[in-house]
PDB file of N, CA and C in Angstrom:
ATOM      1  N   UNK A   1      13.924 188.625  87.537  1.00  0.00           N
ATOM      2  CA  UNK A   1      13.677 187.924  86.295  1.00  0.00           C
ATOM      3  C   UNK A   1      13.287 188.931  85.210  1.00  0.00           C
ATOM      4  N   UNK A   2      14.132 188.899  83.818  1.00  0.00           N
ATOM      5  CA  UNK A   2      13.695 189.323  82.757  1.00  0.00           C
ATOM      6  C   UNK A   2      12.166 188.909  82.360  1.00  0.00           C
ATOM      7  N   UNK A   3      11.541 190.099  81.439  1.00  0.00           N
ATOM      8  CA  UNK A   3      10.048 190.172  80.888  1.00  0.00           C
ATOM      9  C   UNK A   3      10.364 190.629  79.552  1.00  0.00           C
ATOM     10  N   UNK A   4       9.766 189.668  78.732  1.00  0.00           N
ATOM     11  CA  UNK A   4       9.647 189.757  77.511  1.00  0.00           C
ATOM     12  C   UNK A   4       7.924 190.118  77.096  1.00  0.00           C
ATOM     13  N   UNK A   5       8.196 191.176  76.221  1.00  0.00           N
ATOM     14  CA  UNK A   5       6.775 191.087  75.601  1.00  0.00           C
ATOM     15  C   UNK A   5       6.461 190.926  74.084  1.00  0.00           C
ATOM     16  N   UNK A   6       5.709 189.953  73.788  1.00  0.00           N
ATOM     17  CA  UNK A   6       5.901 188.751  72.654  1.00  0.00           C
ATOM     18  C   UNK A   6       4.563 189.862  71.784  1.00  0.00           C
ATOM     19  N   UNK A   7       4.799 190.478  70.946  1.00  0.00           N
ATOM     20  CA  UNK A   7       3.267 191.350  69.668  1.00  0.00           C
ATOM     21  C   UNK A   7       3.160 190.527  68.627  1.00  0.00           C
ATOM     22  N   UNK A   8       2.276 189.533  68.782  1.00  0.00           N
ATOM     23  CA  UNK A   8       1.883 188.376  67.745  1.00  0.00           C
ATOM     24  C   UNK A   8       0.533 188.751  67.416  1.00  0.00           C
ATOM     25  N   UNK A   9      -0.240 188.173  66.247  1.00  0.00           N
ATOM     26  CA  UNK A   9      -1.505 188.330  65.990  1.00  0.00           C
ATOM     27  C   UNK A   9      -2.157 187.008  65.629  1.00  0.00           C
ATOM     28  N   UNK A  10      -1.042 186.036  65.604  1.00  0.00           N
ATOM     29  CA  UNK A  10      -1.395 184.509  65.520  1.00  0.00           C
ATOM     30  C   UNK A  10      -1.526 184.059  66.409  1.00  0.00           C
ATOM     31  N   UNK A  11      -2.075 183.579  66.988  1.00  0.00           N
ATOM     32  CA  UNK A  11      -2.203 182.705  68.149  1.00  0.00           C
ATOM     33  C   UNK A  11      -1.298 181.675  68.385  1.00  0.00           C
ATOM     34  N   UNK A  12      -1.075 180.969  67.318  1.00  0.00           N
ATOM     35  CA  UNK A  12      -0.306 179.228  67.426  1.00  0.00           C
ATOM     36  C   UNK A  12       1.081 180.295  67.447  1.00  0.00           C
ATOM     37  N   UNK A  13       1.561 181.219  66.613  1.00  0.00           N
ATOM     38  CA  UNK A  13       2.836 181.839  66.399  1.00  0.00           C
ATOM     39  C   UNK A  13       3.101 182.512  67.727  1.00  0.00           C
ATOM     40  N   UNK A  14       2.133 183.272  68.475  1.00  0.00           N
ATOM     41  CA  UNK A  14       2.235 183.735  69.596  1.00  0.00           C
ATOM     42  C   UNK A  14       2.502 182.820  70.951  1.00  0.00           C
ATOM     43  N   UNK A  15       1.864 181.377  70.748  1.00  0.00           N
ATOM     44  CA  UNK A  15       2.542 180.476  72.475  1.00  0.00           C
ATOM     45  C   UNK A  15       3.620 180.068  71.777  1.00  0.00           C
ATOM     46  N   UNK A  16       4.201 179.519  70.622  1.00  0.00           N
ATOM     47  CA  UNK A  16       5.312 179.301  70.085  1.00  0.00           C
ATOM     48  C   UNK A  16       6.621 180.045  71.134  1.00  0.00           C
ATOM     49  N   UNK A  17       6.212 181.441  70.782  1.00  0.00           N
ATOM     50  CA  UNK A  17       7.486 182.374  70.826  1.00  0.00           C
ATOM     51  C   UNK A  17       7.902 182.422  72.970  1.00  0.00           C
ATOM     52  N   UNK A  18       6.007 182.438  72.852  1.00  0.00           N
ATOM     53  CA  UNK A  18       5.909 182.278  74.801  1.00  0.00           C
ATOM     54  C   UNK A  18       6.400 181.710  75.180  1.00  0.00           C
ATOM     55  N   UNK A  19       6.365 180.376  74.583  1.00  0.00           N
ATOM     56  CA  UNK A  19       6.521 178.737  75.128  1.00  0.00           C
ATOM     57  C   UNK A  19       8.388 179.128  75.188  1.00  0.00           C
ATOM     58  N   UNK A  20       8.963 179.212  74.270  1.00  0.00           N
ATOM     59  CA  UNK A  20      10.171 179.175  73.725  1.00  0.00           C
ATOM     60  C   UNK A  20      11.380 180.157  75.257  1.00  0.00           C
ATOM     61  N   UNK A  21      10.435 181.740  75.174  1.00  0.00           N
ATOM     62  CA  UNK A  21      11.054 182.574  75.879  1.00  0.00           C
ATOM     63  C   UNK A  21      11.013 182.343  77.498  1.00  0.00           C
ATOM     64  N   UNK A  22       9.693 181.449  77.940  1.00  0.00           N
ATOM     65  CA  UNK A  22       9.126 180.770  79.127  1.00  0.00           C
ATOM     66  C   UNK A  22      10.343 179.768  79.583  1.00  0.00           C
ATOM     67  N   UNK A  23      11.124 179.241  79.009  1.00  0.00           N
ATOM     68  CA  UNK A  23      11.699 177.908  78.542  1.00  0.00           C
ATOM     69  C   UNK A  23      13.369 178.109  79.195  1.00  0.00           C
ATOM     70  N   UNK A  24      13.093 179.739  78.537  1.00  0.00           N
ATOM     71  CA  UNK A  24      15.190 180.766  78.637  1.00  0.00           C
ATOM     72  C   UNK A  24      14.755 181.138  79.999  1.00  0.00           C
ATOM     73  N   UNK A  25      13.612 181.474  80.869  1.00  0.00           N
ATOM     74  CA  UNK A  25      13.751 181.880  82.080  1.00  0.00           C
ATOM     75  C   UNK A  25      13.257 183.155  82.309  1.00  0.00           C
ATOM     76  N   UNK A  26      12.506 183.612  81.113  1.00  0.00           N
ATOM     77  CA  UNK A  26      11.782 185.071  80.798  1.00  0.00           C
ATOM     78  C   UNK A  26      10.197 184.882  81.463  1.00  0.00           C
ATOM     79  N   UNK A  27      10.021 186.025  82.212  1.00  0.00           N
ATOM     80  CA  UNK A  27       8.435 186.542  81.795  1.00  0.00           C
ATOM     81  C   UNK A  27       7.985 186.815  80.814  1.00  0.00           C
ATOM     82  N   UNK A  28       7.025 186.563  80.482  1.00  0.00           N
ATOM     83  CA  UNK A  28       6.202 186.894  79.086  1.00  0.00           C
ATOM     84  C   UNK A  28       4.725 187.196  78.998  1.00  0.00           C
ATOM     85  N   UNK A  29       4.757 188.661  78.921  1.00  0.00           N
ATOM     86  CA  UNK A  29       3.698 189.403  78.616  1.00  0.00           C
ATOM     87  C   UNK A  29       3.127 189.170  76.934  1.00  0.00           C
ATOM     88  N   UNK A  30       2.045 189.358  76.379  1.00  0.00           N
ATOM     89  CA  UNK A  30       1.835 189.201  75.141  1.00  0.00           C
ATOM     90  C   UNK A  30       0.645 190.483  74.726  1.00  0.00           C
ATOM     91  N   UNK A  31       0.683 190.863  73.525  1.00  0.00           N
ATOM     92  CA  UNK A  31      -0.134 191.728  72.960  1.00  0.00           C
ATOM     93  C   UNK A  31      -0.714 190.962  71.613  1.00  0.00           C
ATOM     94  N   UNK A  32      -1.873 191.498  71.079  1.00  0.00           N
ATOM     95  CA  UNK A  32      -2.006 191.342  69.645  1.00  0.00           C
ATOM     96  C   UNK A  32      -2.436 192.295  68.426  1.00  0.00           C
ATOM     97  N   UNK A  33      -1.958 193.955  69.102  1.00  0.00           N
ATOM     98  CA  UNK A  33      -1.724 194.323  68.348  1.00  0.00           C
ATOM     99  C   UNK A  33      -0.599 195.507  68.414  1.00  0.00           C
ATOM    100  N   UNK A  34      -0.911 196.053  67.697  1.00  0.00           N
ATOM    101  CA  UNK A  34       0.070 197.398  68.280  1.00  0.00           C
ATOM    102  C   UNK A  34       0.128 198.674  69.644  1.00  0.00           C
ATOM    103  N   UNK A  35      -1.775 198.610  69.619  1.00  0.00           N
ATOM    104  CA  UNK A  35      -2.501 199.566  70.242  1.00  0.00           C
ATOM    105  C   UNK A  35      -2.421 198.846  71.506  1.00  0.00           C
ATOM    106  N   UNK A  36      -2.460 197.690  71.592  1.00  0.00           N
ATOM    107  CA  UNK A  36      -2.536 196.439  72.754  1.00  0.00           C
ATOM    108  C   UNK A  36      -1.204 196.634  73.402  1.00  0.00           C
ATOM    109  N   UNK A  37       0.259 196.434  72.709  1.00  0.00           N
ATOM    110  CA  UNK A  37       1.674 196.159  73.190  1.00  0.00           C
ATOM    111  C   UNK A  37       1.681 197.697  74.085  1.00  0.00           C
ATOM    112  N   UNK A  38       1.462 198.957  72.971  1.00  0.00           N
ATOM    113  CA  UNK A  38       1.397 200.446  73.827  1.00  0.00           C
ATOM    114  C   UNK A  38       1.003 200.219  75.344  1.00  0.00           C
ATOM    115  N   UNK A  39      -0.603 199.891  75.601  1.00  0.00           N
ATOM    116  CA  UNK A  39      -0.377 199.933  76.509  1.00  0.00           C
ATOM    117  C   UNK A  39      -0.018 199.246  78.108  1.00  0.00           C
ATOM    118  N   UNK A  40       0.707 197.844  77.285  1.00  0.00           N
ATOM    119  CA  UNK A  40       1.318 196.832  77.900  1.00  0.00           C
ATOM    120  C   UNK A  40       2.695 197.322  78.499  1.00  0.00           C
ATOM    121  N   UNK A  41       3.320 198.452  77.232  1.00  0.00           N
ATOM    122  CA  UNK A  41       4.191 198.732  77.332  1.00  0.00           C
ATOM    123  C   UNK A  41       4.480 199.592  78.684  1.00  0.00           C
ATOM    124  N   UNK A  42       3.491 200.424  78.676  1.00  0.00           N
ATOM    125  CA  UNK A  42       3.312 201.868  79.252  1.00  0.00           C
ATOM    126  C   UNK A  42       3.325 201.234  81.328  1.00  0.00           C
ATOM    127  N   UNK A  43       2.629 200.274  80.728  1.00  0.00           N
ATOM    128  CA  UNK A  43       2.306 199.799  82.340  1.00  0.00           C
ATOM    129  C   UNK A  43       3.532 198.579  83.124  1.00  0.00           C
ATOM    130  N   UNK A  44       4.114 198.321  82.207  1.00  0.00           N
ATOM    131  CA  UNK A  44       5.274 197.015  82.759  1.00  0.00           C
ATOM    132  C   UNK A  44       6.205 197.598  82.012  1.00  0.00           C
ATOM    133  N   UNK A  45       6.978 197.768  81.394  1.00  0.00           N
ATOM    134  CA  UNK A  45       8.412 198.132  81.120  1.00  0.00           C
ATOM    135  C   UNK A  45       8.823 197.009  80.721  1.00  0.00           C
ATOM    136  N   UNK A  46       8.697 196.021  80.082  1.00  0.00           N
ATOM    137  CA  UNK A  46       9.528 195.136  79.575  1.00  0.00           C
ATOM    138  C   UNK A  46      10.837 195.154  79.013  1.00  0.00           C
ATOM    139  N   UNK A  47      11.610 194.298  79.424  1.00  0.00           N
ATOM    140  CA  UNK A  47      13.142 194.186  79.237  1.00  0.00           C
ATOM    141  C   UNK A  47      13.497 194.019  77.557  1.00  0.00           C
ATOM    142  N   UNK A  48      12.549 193.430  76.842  1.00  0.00           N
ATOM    143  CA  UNK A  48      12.633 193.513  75.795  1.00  0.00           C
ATOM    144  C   UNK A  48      11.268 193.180  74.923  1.00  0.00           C
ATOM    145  N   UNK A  49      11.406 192.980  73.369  1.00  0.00           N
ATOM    146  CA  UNK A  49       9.858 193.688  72.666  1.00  0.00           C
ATOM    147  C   UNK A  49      10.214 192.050  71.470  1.00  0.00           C
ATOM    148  N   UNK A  50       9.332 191.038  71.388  1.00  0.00           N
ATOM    149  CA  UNK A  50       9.158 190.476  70.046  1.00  0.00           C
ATOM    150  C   UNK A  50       8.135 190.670  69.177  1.00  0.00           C
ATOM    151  N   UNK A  51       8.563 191.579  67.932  1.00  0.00           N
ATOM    152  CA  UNK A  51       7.529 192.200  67.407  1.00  0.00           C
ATOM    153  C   UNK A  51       7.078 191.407  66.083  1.00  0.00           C
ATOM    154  N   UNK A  52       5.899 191.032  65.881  1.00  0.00           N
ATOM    155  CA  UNK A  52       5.746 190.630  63.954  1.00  0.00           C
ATOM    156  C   UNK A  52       5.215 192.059  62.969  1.00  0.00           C
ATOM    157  N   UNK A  53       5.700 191.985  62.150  1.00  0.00           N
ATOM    158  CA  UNK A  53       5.770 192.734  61.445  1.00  0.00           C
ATOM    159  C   UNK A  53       4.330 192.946  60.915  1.00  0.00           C
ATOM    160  N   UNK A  54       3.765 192.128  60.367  1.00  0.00           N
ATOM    161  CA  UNK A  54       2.395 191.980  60.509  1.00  0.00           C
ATOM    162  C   UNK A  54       1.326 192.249  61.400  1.00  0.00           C
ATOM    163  N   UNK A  55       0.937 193.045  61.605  1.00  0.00           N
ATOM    164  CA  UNK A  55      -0.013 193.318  62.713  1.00  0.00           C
ATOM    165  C   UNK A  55      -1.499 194.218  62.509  1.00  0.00           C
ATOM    166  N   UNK A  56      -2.796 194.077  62.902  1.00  0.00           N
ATOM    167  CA  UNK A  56      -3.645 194.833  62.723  1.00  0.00           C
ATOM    168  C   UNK A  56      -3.538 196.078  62.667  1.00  0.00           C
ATOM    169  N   UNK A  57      -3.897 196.662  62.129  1.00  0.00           N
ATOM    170  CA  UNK A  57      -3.691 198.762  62.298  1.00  0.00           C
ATOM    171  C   UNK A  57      -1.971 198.664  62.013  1.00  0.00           C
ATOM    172  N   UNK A  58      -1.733 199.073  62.887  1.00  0.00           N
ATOM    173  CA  UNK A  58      -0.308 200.106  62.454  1.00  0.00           C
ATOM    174  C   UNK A  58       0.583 198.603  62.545  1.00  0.00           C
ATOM    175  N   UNK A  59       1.500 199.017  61.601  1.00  0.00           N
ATOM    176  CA  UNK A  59       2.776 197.613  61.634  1.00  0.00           C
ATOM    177  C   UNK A  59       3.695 197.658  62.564  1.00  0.00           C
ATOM    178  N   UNK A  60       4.168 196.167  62.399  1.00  0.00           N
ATOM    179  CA  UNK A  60       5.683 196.267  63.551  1.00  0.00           C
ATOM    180  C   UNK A  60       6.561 197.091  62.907  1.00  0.00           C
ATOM    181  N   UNK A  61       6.902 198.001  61.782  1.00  0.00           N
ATOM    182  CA  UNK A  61       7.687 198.352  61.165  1.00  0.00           C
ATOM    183  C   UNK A  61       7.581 199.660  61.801  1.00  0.00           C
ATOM    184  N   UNK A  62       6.073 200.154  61.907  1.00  0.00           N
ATOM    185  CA  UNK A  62       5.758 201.476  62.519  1.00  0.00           C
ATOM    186  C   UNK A  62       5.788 201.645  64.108  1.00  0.00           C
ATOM    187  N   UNK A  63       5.468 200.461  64.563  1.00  0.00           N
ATOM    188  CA  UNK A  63       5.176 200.649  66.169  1.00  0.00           C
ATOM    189  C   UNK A  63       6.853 200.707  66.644  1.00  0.00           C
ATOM    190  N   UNK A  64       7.819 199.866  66.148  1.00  0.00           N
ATOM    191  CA  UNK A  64       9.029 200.029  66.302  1.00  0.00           C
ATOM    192  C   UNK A  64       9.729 201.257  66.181  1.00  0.00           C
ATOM    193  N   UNK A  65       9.689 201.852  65.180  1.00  0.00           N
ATOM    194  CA  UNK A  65       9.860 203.330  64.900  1.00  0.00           C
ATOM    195  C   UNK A  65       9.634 204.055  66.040  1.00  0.00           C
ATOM    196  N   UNK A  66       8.242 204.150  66.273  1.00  0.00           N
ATOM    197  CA  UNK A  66       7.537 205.166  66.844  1.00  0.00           C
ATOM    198  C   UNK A  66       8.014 205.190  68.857  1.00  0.00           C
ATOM    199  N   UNK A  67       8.427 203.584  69.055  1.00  0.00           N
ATOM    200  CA  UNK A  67       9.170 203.115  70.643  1.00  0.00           C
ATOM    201  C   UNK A  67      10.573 203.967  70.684  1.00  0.00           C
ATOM    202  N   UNK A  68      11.470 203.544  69.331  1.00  0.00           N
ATOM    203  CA  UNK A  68      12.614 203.954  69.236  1.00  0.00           C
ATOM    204  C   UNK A  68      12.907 205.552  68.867  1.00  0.00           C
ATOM    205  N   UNK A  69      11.621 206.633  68.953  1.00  0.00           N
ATOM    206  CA  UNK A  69      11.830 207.878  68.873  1.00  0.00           C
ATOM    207  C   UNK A  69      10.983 208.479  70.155  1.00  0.00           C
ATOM    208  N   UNK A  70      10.401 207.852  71.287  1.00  0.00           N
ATOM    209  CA  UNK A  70      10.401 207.913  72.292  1.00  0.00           C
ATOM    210  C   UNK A  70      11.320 208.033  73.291  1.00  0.00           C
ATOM    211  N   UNK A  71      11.456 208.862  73.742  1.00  0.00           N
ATOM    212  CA  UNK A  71      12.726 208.798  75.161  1.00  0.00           C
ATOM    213  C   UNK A  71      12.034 207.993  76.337  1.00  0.00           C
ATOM    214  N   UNK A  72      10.551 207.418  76.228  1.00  0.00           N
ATOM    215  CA  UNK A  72      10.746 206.532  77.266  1.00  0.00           C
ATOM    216  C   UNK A  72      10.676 205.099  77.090  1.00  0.00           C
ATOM    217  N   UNK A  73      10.853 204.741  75.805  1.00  0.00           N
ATOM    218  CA  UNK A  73      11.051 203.588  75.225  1.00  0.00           C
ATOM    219  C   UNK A  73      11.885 203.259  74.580  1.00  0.00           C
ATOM    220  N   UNK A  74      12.824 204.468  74.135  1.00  0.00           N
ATOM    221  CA  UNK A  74      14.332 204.256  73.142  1.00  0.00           C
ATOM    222  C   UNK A  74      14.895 202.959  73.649  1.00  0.00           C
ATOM    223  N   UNK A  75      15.194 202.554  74.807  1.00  0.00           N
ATOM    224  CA  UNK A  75      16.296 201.751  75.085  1.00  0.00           C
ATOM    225  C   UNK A  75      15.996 200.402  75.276  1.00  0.00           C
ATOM    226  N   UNK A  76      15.206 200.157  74.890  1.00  0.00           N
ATOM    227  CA  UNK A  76      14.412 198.588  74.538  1.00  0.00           C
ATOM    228  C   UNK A  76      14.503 198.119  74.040  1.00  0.00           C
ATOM    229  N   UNK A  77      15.253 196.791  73.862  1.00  0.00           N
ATOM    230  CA  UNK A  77      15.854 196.119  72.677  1.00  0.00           C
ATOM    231  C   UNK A  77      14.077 195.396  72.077  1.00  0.00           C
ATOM    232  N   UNK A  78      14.139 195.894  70.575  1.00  0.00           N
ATOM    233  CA  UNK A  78      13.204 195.387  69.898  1.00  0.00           C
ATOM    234  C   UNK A  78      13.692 194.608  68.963  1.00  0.00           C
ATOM    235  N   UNK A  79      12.963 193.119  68.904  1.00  0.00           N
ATOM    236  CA  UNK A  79      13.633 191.985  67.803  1.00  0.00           C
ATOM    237  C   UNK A  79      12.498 192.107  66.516  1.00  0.00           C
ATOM    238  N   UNK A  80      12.803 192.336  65.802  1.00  0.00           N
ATOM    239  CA  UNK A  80      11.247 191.776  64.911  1.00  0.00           C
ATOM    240  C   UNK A  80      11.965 190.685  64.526  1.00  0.00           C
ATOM    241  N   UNK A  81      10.384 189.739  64.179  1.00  0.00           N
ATOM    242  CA  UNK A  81      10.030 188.561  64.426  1.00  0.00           C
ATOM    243  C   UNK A  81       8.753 188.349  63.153  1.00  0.00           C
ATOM    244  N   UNK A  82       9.123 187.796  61.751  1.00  0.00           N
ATOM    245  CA  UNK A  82       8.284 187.998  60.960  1.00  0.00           C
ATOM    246  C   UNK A  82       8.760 186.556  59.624  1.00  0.00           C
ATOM    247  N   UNK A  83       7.780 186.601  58.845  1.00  0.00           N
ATOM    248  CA  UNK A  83       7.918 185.528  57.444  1.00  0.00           C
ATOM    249  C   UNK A  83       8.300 186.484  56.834  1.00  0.00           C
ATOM    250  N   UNK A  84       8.030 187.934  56.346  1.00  0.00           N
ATOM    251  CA  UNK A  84       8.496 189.115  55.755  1.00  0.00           C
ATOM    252  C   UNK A  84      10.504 188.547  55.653  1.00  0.00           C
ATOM    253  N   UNK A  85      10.958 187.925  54.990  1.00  0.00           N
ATOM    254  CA  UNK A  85      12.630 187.439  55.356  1.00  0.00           C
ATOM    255  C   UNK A  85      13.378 188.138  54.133  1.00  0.00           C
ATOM    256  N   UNK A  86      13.187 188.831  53.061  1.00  0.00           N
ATOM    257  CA  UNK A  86      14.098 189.006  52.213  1.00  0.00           C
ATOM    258  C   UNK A  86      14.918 190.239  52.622  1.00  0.00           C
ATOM    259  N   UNK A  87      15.911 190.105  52.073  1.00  0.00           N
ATOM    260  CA  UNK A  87      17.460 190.800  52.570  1.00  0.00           C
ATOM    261  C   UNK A  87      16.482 192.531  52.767  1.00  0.00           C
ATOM    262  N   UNK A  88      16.085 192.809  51.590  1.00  0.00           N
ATOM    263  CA  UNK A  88      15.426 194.154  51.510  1.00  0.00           C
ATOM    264  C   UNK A  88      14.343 194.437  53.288  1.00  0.00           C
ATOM    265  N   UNK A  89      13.799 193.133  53.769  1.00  0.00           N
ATOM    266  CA  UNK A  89      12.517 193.549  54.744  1.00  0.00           C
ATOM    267  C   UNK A  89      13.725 193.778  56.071  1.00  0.00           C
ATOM    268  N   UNK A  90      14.956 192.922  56.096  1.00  0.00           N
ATOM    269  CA  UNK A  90      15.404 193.088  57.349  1.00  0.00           C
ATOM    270  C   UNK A  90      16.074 194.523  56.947  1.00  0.00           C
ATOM    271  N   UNK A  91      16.641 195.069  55.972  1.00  0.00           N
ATOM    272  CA  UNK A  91      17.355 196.082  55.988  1.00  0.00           C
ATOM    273  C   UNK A  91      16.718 197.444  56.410  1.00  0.00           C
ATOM    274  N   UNK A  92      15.182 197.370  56.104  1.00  0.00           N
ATOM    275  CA  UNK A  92      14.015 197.952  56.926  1.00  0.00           C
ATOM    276  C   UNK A  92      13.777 198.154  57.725  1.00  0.00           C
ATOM    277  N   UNK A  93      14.278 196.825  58.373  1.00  0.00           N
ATOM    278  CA  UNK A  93      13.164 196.923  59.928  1.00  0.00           C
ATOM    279  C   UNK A  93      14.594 197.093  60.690  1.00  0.00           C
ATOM    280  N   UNK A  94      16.096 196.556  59.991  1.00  0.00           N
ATOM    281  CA  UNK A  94      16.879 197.932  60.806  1.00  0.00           C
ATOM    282  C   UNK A  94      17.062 199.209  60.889  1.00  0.00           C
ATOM    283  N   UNK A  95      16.564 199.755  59.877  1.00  0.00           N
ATOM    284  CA  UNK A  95      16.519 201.222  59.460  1.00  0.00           C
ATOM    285  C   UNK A  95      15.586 201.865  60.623  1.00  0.00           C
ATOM    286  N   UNK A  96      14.577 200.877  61.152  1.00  0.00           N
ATOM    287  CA  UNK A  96      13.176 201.334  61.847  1.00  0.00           C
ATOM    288  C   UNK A  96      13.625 201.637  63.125  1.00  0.00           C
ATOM    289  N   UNK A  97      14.915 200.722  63.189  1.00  0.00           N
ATOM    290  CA  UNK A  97      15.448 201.030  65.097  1.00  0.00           C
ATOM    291  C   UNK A  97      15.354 199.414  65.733  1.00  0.00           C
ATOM    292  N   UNK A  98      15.421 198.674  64.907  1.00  0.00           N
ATOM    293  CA  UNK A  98      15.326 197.072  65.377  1.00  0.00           C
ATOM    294  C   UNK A  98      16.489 197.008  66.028  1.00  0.00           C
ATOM    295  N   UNK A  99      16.462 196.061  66.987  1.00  0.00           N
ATOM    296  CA  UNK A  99      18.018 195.531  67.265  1.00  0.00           C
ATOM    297  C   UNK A  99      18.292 194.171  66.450  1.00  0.00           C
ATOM    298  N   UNK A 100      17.384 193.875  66.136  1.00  0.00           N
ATOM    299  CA  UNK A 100      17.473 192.486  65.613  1.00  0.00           C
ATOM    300  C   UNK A 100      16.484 191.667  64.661  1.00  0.00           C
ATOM    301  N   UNK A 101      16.828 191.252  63.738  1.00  0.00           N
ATOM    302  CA  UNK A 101      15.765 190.806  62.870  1.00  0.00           C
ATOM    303  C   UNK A 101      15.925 189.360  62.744  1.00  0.00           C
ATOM    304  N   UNK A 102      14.554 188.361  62.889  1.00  0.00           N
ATOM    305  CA  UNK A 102      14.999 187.312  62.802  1.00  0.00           C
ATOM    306  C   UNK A 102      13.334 186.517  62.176  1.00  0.00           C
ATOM    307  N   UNK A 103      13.682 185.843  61.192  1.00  0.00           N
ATOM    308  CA  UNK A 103      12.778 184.926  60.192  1.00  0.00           C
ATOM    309  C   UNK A 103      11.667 184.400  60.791  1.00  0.00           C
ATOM    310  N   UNK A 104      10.929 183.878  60.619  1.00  0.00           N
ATOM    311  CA  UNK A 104       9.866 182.824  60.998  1.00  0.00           C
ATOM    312  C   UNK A 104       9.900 181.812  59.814  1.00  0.00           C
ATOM    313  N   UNK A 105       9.651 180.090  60.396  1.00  0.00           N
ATOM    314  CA  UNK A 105       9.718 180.000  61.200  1.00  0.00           C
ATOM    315  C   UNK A 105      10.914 180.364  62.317  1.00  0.00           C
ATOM    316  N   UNK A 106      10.710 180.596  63.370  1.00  0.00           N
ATOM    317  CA  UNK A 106      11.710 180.974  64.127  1.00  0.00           C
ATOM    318  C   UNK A 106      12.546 179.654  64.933  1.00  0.00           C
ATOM    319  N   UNK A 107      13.647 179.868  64.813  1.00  0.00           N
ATOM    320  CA  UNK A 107      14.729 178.848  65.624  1.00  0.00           C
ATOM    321  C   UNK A 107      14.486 179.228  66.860  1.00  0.00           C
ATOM    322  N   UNK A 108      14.217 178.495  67.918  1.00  0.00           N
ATOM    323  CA  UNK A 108      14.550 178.892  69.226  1.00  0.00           C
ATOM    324  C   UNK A 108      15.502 179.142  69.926  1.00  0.00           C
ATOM    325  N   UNK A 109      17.015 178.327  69.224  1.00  0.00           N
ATOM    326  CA  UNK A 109      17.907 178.527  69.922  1.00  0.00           C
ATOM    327  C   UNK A 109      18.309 180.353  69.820  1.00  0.00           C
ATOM    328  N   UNK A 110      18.064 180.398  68.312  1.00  0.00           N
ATOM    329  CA  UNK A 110      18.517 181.656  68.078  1.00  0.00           C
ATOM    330  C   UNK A 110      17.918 183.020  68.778  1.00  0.00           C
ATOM    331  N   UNK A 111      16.397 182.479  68.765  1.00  0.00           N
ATOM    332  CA  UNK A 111      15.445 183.722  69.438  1.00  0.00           C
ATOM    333  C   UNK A 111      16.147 183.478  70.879  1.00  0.00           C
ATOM    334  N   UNK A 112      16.485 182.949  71.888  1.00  0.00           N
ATOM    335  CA  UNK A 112      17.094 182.962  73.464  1.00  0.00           C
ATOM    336  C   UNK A 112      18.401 183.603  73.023  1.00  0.00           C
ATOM    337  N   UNK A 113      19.157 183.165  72.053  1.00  0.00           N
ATOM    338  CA  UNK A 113      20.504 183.735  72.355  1.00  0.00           C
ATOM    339  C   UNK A 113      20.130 185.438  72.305  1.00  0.00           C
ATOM    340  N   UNK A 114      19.709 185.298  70.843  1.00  0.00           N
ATOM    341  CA  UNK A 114      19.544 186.665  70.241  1.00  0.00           C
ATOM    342  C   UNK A 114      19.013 187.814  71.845  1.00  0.00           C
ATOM    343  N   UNK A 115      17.648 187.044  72.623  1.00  0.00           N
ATOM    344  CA  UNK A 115      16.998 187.750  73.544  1.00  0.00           C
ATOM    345  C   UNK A 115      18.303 188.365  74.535  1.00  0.00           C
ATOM    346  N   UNK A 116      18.807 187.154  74.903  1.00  0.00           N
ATOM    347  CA  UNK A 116      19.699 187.172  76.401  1.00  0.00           C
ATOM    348  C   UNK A 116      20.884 187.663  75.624  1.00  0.00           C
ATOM    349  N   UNK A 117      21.666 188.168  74.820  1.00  0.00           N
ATOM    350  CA  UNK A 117      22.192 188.636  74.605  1.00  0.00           C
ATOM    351  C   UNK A 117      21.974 190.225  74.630  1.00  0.00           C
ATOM    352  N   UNK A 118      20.843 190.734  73.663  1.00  0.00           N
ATOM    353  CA  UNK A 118      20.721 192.343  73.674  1.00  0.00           C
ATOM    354  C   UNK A 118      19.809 192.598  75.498  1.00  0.00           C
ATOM    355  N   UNK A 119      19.297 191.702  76.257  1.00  0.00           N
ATOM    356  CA  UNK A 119      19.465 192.022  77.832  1.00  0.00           C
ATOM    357  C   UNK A 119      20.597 192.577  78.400  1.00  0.00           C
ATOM    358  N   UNK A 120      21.363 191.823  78.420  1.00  0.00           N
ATOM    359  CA  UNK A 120      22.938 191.797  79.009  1.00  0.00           C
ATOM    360  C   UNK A 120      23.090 193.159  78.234  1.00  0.00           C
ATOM    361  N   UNK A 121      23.027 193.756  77.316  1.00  0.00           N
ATOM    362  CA  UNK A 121      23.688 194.949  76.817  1.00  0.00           C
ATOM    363  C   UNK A 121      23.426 196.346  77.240  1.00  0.00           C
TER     364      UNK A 121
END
């Protein structure tokens, strides 16, 4: 079984995304911040990363970056997952090494496809 790890700092936004990825057939690990996901990361390997852009201390904009210039985290499909929606924030957070950028509120259908799709890849 795939493991998702959900970096929320909302609570209600964070079982949302759980509830949702729980639902596609994923494990789901959760963090709430950046410093938190690190070392979630470090210890489980998750199949993939839902990040908000928003986050205490360092941003999803930065923590993404910083996975995707890692050689032991490069290959991790990271979605950000944020209200941040104008054309300019996603063109960003692809620049950062996202695989995928997707709005809040979030569609569920879209967050499973979007997930189980960059898995399979």
């Amino acid at each position: 079984m795939h493991t998702a790890l959900v970096v929320e700092d909302t609570l209600t936004e964070r079982e949302i995304l759980t509830s949702c990825l729980q639902r596609g057939g994923l494990n789901v690990l959760t963090a709430n911040s950046s410093e938190e996901a690190l070392q979630k990361i470090n210890l489980h390997k998750p199949d993939v990363i839902i990040l908000d852009v928003v986050l205490p201390g360092r941003s999803g904009f930065e923590l993404c970056r910083e996975l995707k210039a890692d050689a032991n985290t490069s290959t991790i499909p990271v979605v950000l997952c944020s209200t941040k929606s104008s054309d300019m924030d996603k063109f960003w957070g692809m620049k950062q090494g996202a695989d995928a950028y997707i709005p809040k509120p979030i569609d569920p259908e879209e967050l499973l496809r979007t997930v189980k799709q960059l898995i399979k890849s």
